[in-house]
C-alpha atoms as a PDB file:
ATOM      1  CA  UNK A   1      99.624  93.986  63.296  1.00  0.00           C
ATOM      2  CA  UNK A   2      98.576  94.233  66.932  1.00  0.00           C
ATOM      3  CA  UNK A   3      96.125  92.300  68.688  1.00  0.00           C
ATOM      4  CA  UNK A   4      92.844  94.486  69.768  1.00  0.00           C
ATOM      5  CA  UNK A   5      93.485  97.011  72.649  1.00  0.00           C
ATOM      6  CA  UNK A   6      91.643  95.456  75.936  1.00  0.00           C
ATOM      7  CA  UNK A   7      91.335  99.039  76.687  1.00  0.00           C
ATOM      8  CA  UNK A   8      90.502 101.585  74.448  1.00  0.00           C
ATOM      9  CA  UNK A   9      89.435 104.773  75.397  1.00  0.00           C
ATOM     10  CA  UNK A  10      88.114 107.779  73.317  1.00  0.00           C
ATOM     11  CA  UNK A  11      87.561 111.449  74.151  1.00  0.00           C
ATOM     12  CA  UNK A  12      86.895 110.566  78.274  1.00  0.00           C
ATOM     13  CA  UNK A  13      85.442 113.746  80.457  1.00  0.00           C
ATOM     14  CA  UNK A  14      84.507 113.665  83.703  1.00  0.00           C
ATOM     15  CA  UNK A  15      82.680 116.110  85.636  1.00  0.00           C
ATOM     16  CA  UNK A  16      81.873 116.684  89.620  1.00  0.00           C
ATOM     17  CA  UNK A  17      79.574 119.512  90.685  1.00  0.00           C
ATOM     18  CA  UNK A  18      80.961 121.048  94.044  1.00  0.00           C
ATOM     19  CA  UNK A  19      79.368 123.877  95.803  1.00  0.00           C
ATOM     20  CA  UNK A  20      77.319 124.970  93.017  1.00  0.00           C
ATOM     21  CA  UNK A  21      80.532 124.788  90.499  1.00  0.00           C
ATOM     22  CA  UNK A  22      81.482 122.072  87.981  1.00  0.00           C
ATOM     23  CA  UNK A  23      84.633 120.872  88.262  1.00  0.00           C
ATOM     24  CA  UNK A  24      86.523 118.841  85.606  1.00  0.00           C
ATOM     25  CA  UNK A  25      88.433 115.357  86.438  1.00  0.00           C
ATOM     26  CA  UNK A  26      89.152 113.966  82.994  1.00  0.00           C
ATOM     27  CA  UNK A  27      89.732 115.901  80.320  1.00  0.00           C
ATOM     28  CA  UNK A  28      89.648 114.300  76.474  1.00  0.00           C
ATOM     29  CA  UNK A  29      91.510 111.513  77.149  1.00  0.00           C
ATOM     30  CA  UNK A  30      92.384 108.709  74.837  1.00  0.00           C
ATOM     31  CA  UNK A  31      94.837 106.281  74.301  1.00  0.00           C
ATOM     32  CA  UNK A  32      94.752 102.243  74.274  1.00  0.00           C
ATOM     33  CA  UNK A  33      96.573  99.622  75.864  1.00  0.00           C
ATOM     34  CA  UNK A  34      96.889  96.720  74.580  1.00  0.00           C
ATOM     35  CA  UNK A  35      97.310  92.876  75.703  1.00  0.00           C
ATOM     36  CA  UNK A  36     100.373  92.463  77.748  1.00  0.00           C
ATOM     37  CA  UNK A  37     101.302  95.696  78.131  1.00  0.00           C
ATOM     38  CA  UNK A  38     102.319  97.161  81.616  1.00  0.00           C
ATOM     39  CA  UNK A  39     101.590 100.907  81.871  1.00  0.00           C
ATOM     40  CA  UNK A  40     102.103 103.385  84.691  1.00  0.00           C
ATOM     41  CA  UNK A  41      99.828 106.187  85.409  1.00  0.00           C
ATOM     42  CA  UNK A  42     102.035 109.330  87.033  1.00  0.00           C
ATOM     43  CA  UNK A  43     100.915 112.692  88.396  1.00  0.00           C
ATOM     44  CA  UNK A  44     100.592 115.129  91.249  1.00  0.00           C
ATOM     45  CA  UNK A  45      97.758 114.261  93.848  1.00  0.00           C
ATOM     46  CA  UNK A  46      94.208 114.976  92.639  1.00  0.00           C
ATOM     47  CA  UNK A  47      95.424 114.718  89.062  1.00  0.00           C
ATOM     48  CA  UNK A  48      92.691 112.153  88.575  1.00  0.00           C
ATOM     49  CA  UNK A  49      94.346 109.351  87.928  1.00  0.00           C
ATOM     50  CA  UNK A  50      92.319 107.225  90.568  1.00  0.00           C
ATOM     51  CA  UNK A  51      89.285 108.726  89.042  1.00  0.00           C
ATOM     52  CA  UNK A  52      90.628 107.551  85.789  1.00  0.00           C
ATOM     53  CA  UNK A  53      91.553 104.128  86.379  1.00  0.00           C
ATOM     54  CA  UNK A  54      87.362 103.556  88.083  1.00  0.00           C
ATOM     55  CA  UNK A  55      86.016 104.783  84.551  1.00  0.00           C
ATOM     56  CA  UNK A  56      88.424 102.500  82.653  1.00  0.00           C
ATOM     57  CA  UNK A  57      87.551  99.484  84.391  1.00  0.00           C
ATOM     58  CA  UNK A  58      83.738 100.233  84.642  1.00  0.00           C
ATOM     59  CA  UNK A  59      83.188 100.884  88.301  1.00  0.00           C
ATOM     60  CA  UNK A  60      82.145 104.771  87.255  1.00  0.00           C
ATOM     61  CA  UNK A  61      81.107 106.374  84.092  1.00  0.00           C
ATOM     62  CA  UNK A  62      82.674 109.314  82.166  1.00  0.00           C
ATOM     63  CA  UNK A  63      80.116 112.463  80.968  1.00  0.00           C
ATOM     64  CA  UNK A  64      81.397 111.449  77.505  1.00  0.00           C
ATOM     65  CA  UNK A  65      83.318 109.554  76.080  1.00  0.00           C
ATOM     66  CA  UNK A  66      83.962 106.105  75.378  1.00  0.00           C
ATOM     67  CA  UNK A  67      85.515 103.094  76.757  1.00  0.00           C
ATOM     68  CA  UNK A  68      86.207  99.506  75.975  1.00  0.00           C
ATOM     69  CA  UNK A  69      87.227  97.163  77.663  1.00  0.00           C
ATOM     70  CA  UNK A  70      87.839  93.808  75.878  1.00  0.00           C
ATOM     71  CA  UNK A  71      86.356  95.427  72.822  1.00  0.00           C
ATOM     72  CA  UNK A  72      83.111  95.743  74.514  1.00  0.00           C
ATOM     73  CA  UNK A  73      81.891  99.299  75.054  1.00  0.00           C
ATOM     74  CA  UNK A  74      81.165  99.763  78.795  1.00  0.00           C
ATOM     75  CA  UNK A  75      78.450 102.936  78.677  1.00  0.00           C
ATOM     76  CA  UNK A  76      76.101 100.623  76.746  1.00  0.00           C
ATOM     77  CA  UNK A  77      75.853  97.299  79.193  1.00  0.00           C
ATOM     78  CA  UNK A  78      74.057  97.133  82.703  1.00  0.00           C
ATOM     79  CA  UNK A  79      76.258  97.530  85.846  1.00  0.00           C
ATOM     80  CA  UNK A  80      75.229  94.034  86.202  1.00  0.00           C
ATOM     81  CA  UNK A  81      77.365  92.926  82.731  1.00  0.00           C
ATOM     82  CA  UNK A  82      79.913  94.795  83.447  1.00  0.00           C
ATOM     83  CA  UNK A  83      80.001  93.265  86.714  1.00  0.00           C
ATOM     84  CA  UNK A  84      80.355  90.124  84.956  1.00  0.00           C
ATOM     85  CA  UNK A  85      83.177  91.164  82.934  1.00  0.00           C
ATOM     86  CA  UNK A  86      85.660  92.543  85.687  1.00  0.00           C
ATOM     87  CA  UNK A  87      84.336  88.726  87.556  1.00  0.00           C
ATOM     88  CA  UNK A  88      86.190  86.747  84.975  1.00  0.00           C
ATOM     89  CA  UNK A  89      88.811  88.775  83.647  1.00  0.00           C
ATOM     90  CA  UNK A  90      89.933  91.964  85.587  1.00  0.00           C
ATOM     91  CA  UNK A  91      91.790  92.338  89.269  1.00  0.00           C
ATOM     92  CA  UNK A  92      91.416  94.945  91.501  1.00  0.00           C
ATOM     93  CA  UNK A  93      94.283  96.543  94.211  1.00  0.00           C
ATOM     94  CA  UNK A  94      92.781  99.184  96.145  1.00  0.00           C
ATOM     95  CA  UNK A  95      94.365 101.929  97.914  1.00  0.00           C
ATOM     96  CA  UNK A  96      91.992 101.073 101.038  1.00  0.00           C
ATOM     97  CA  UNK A  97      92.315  97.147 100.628  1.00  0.00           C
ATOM     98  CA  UNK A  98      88.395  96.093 100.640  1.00  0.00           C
ATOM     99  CA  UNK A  99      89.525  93.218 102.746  1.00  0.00           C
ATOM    100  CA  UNK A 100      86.303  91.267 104.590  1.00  0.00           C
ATOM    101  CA  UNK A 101      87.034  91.807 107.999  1.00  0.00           C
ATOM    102  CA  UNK A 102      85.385  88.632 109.490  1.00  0.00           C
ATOM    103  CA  UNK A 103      87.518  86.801 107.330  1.00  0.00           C
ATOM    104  CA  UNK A 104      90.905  85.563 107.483  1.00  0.00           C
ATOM    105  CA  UNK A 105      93.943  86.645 105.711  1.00  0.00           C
ATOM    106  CA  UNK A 106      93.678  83.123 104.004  1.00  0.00           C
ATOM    107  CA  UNK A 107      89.943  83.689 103.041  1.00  0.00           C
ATOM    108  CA  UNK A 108      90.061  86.976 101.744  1.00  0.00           C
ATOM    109  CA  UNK A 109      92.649  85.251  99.385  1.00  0.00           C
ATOM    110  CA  UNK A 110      90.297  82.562  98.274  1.00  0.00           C
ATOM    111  CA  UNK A 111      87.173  84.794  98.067  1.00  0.00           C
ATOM    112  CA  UNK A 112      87.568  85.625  94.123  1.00  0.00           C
ATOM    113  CA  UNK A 113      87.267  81.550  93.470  1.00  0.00           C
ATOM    114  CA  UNK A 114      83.759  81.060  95.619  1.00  0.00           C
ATOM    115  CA  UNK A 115      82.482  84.795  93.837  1.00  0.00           C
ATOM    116  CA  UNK A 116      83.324  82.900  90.576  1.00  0.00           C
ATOM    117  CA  UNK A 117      81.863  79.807  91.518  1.00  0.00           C
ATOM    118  CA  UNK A 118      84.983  77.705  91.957  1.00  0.00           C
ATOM    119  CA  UNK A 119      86.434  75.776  94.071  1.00  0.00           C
ATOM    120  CA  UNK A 120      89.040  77.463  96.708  1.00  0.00           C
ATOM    121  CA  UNK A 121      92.339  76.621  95.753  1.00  0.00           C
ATOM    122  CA  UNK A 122      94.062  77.015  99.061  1.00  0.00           C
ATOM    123  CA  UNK A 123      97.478  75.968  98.154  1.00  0.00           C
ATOM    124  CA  UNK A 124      97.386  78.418  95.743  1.00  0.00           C
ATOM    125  CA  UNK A 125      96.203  81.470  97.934  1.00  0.00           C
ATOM    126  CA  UNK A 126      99.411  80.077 100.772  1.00  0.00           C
ATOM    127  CA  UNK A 127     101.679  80.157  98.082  1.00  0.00           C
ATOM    128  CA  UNK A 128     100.539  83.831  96.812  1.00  0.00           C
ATOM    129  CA  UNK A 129     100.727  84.614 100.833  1.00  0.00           C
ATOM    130  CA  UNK A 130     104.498  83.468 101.218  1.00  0.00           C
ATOM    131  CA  UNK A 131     105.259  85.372  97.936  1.00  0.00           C
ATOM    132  CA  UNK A 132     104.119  88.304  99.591  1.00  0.00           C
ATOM    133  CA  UNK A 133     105.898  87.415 103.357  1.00  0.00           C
ATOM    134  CA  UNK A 134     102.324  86.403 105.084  1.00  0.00           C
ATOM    135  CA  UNK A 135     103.256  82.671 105.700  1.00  0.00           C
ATOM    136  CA  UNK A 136     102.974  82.943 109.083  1.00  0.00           C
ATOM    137  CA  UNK A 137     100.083  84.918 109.534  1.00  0.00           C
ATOM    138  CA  UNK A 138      96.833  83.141 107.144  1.00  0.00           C
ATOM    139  CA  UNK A 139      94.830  82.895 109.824  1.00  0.00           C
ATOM    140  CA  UNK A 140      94.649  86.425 111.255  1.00  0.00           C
ATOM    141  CA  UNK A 141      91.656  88.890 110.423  1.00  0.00           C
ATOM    142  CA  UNK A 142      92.208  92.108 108.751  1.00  0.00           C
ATOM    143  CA  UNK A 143      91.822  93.474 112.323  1.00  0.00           C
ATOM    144  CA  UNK A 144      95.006  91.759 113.709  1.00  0.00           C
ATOM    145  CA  UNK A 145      97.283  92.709 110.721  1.00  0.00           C
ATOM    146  CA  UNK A 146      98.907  96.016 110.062  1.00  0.00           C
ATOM    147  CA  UNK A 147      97.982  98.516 107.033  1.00  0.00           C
ATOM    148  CA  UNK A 148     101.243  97.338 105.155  1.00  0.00           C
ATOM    149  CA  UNK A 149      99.847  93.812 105.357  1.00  0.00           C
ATOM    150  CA  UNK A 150      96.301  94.256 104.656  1.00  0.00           C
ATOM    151  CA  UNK A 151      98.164  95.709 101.352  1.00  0.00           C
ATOM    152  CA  UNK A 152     100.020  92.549 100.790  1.00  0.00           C
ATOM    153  CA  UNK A 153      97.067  90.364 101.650  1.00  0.00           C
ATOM    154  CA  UNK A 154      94.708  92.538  98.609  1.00  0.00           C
ATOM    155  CA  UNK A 155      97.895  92.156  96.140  1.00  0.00           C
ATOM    156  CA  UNK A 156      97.906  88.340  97.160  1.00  0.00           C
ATOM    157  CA  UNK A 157      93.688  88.070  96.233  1.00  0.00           C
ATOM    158  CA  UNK A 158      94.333  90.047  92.994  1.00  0.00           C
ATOM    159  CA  UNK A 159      96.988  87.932  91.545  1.00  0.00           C
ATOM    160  CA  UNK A 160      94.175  85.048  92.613  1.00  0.00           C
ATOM    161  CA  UNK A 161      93.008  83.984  89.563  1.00  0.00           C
ATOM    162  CA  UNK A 162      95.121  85.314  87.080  1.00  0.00           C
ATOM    163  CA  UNK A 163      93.222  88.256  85.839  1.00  0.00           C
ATOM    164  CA  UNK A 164      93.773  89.008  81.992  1.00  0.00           C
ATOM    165  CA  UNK A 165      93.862  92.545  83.048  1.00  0.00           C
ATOM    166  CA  UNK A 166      95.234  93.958  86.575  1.00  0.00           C
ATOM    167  CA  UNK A 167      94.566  97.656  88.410  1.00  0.00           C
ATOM    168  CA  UNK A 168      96.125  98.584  90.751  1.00  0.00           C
ATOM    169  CA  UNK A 169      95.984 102.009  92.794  1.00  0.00           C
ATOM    170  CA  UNK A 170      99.303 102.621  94.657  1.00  0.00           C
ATOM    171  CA  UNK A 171     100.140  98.964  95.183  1.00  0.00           C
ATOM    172  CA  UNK A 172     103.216  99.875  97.164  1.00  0.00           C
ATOM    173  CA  UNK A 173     101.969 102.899  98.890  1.00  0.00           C
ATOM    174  CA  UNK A 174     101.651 101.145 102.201  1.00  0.00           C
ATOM    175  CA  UNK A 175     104.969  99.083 102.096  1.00  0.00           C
ATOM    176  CA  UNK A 176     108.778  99.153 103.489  1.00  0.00           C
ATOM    177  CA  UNK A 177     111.285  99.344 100.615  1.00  0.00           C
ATOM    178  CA  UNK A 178     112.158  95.353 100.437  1.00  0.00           C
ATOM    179  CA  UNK A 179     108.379  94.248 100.575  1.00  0.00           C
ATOM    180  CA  UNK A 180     107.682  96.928  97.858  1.00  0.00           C
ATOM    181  CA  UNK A 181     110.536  95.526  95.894  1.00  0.00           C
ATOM    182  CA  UNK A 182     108.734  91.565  96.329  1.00  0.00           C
ATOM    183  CA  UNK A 183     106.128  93.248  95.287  1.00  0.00           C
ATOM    184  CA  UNK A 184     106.973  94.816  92.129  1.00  0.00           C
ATOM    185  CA  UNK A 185     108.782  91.541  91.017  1.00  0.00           C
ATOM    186  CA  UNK A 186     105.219  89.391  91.889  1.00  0.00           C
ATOM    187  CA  UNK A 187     103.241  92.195  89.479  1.00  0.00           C
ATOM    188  CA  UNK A 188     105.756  92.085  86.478  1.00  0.00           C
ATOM    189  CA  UNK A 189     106.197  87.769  86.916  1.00  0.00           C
ATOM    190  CA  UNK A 190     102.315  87.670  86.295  1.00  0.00           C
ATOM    191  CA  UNK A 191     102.303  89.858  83.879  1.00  0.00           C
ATOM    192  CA  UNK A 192     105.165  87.660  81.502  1.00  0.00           C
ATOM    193  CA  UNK A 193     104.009  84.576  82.657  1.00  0.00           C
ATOM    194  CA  UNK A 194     100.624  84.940  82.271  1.00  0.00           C
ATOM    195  CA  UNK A 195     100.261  87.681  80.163  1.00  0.00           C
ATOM    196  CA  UNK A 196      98.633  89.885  82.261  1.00  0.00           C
ATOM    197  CA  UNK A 197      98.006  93.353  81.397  1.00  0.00           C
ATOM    198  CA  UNK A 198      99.209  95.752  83.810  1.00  0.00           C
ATOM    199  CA  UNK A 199      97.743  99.232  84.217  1.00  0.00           C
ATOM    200  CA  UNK A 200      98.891 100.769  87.379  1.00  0.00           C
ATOM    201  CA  UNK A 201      98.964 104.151  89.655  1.00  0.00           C
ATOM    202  CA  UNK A 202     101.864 105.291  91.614  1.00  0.00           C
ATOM    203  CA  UNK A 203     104.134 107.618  93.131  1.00  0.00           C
ATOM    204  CA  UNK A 204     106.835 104.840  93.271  1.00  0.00           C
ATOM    205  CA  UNK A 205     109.311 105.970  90.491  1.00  0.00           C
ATOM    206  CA  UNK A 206     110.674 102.404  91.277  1.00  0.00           C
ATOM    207  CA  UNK A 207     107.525 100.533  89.832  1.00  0.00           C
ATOM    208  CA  UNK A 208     106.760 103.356  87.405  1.00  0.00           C
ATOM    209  CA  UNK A 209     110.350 102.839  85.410  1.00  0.00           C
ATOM    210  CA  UNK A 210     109.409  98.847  85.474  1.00  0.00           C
ATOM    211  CA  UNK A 211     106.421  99.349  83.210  1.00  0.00           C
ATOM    212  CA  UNK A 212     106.900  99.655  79.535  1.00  0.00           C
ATOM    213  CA  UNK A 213     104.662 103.001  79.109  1.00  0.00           C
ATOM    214  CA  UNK A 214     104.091 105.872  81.544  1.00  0.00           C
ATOM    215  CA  UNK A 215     101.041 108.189  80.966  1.00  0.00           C
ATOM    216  CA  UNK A 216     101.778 111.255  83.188  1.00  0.00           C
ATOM    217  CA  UNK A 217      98.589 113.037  84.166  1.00  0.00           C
ATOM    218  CA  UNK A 218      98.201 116.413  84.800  1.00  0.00           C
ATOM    219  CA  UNK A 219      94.845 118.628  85.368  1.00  0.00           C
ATOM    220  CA  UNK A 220      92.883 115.546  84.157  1.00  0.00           C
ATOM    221  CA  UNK A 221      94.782 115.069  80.568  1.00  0.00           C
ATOM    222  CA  UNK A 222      97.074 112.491  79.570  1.00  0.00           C
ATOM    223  CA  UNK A 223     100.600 112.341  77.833  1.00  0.00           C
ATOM    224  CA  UNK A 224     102.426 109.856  76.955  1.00  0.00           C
ATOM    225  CA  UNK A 225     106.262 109.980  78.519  1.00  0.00           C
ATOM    226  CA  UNK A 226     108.537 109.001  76.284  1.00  0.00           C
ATOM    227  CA  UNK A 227     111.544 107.547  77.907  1.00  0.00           C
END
């Protein structure tokens, strides 16, 4: 028997009005993952797989639908618990990095530890920074560091405190072909040594082929790819 899903969702839509027309993002979508698992999302630009991955990890809300996320059903807590949830257990790679830009490379690491109320582990945020080929620059801002390593400096926070559950839009969208390739070994050695769940987007075929599921998305529906 399987453990629970730490996703599950059920009949997702999601609807934007644009110039006076409604137009539909998600459409019916279910499917869980469950612990461990490393899924890719696929699909054509503006399939809505970005919008998809912000309803599944509670950071926006589908017109119906359901979700849960660690069995707990997301439409029916404040923005304030779900806040809490995606504090302790989920990380986050954005496609625009959300780096702080008075901090350091170093900082922005050890940010998630002083949000949680911990101490900063600095040897540990150095060590996720030489993983990613930053050693030599901890100290520079977000301003003084190229778009390819602003990327590696978010992956570096998100592996942080070993989330039970990691998203990540396009984490090797911004990077050469070797630093994608550290990259994609760094995701799938947290996820089997800490049993990290992966759910990612991409366009990398490279990273997509690593997971064990692919969801391919196309004019907001899912289906599952079968190898």
């Amino acid at each position: 028997m399987k453990n629970a899903p730490v996703i599950s969702a059920r009949s997702l839509v999601k609807t934007v009005s644009t110039n006076q027309q409604s137009l539909t993002i998600v459409k019916d979508v279910s499917f869980d993952v469950f612990p461990g698992e490393s899924v890719a999302i696929v699909g054509a630009s503006g399939a809505g797989k970005s919008t998809l991955m912000a309803i599944l990890s509670g950071l926006d809300m589908p017109v119906s639908g359901e979700v849960k996320l660690f069995g707990r059903p997301l439409q029916s807590l404040t923005d304030e618990e779900r806040a809490v949830i995606r504090s302790e257990s989920v990380g986050f790679i954005f496609q625009n990095f959300l780096l702080i830009p008075s901090l350091s490379a170093l900082e922005n690491v050890t940010l998630p530890c002083l949000l949680r109320g911990e101490n900063e582990d600095t040897e540990r945020a150095k060590r996720l920074l030489d993983a990613v080929g930053l050693s030599g620059r901890l100290h520079h801002t977000p301003a003084q560091l190229s778009g390819g390593e602003q990327q590696r400096v978010a992956i570096a926070r998100a592996f942080m405190l070993k989330p039970a559950l990691l998203f990540a839009d396009e984490p090797t969208g911004n990077l050469d072909q070797t630093t994608a390739a550290k990259v994609i070994d760094l995701l799938f050695q947290l996820n089997e040594d800490a049993g990290t769940t992966l759910m990612l987007v991409t366009h990398d075929l490279q990273l997509a082929a690593r997971c064990q599921r692919r969801l391919k998305m196309h004019a907001g529906q899912v289906e599952e790819m079968v190898s």
